[in-house]
C-alpha atoms as a PDB file:
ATOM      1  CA  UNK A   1     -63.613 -53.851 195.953  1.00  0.00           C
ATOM      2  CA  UNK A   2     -62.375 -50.321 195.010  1.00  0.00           C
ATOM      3  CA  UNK A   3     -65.096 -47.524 195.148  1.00  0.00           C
ATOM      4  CA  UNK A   4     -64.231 -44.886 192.726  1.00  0.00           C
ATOM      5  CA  UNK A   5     -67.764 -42.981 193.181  1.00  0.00           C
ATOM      6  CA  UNK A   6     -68.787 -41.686 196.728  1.00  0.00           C
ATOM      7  CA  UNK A   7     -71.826 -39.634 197.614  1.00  0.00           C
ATOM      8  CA  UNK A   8     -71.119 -36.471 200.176  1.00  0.00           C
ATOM      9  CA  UNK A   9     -74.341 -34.897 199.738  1.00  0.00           C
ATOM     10  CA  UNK A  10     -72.593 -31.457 199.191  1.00  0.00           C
ATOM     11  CA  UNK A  11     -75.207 -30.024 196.863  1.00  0.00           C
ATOM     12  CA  UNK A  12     -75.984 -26.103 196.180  1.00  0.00           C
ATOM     13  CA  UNK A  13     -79.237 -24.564 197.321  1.00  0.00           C
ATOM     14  CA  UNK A  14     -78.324 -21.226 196.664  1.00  0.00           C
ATOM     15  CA  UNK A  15     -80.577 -19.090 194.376  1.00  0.00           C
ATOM     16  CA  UNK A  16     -79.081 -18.191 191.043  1.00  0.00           C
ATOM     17  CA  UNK A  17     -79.810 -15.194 189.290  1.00  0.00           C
ATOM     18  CA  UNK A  18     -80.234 -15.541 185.246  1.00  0.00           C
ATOM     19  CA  UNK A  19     -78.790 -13.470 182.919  1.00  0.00           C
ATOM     20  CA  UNK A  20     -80.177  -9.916 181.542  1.00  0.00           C
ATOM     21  CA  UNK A  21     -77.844 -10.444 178.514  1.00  0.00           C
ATOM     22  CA  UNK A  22     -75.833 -13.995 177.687  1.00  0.00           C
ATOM     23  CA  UNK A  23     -72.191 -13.363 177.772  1.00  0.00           C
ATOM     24  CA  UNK A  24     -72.143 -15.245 174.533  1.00  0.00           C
ATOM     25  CA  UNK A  25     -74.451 -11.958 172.817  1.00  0.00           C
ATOM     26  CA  UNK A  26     -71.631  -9.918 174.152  1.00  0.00           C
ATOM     27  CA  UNK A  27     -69.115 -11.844 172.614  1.00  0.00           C
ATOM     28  CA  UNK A  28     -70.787 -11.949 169.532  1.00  0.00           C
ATOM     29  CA  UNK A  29     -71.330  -7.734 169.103  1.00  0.00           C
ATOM     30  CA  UNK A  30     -68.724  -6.318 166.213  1.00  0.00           C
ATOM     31  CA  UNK A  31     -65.760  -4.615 167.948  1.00  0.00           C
ATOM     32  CA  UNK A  32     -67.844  -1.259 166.897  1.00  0.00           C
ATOM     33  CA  UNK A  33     -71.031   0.037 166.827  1.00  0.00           C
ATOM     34  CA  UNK A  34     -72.966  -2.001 168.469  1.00  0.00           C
ATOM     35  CA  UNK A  35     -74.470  -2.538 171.769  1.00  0.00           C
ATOM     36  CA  UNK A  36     -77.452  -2.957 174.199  1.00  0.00           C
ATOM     37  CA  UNK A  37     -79.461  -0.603 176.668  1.00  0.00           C
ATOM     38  CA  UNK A  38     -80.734  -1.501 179.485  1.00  0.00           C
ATOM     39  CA  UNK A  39     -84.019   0.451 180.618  1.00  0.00           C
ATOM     40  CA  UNK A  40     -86.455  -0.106 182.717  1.00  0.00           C
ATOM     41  CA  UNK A  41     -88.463  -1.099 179.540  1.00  0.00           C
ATOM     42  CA  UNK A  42     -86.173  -3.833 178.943  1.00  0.00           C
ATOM     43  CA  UNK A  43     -82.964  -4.950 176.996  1.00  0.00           C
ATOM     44  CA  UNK A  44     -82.899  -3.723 173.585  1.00  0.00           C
ATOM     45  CA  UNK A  45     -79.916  -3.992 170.716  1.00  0.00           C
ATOM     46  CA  UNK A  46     -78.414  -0.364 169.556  1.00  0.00           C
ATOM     47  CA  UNK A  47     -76.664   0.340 166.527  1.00  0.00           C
ATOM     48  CA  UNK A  48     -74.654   3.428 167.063  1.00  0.00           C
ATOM     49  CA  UNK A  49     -73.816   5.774 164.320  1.00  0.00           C
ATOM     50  CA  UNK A  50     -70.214   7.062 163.143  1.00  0.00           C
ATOM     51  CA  UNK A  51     -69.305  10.505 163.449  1.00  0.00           C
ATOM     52  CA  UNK A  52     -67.296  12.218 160.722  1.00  0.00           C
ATOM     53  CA  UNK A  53     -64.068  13.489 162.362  1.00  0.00           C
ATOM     54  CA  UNK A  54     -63.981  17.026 163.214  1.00  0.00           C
ATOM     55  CA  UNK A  55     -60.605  18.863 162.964  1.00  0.00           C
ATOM     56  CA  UNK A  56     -60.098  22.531 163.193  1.00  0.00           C
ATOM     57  CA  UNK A  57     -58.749  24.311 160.157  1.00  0.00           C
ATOM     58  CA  UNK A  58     -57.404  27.296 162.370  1.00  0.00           C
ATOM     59  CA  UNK A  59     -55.339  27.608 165.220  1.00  0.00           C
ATOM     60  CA  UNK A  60     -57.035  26.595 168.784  1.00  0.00           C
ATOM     61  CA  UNK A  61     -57.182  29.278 171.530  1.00  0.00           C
ATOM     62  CA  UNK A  62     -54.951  28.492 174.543  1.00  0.00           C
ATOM     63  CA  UNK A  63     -54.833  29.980 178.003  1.00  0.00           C
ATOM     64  CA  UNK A  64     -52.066  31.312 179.672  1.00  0.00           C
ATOM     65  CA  UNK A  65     -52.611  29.444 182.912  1.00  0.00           C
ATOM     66  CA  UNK A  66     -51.131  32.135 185.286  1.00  0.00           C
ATOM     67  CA  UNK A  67     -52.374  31.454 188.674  1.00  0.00           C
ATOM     68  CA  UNK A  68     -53.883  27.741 187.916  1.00  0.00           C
ATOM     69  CA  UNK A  69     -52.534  24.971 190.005  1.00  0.00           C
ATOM     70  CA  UNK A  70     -51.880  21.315 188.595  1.00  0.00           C
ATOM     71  CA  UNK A  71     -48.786  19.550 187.502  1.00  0.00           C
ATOM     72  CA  UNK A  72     -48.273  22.181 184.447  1.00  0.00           C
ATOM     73  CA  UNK A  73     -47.840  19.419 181.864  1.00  0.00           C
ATOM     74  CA  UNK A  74     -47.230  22.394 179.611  1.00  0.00           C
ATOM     75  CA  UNK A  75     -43.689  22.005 180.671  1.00  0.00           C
ATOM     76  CA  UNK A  76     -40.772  19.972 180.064  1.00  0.00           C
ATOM     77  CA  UNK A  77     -39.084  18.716 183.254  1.00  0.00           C
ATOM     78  CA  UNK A  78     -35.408  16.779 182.933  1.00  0.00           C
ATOM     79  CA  UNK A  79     -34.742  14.431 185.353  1.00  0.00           C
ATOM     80  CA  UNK A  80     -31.035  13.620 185.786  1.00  0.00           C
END
């Protein structure tokens, strides 16, 4: 007689912890716009509003950057 099914009393008695939010509401959010907070009130959806897109219809003031240190991106290095 062949025993396909053996006990081994391995078993998990750890305490699990449930979700605050499914994974599958996550999933299920559009790829924009929406969301959930967290407070200490609870878990509540949020729809979040679009912002027009603000562009500048004059030139931007730049610094000179004399006596800044950082990589100076401003410049072009050739590597060769």
């Amino acid at each position: 007689m062949l025993l396909t099914s053996l006990p081994t009393g391995d078993a998990s008695s750890g305490m699990i912890e449930p979700y605050r939010l499914h994974p599958n509401a996550i999933k299920a959010l559009a790829r924009c716009g929406q969301g959930y907070l967290l407070s200490d009130v609870g878990l509540a959806p949020v729809a979040y509003g679009m912002l027009p897109t603000l562009t500048a219809e004059y030139p931007l003031a730049r610094k000179e950057g004399r006596g800044i240190r950082g990589p100076r991106v401003d410049k072009t290095f050739f590597v060769g």
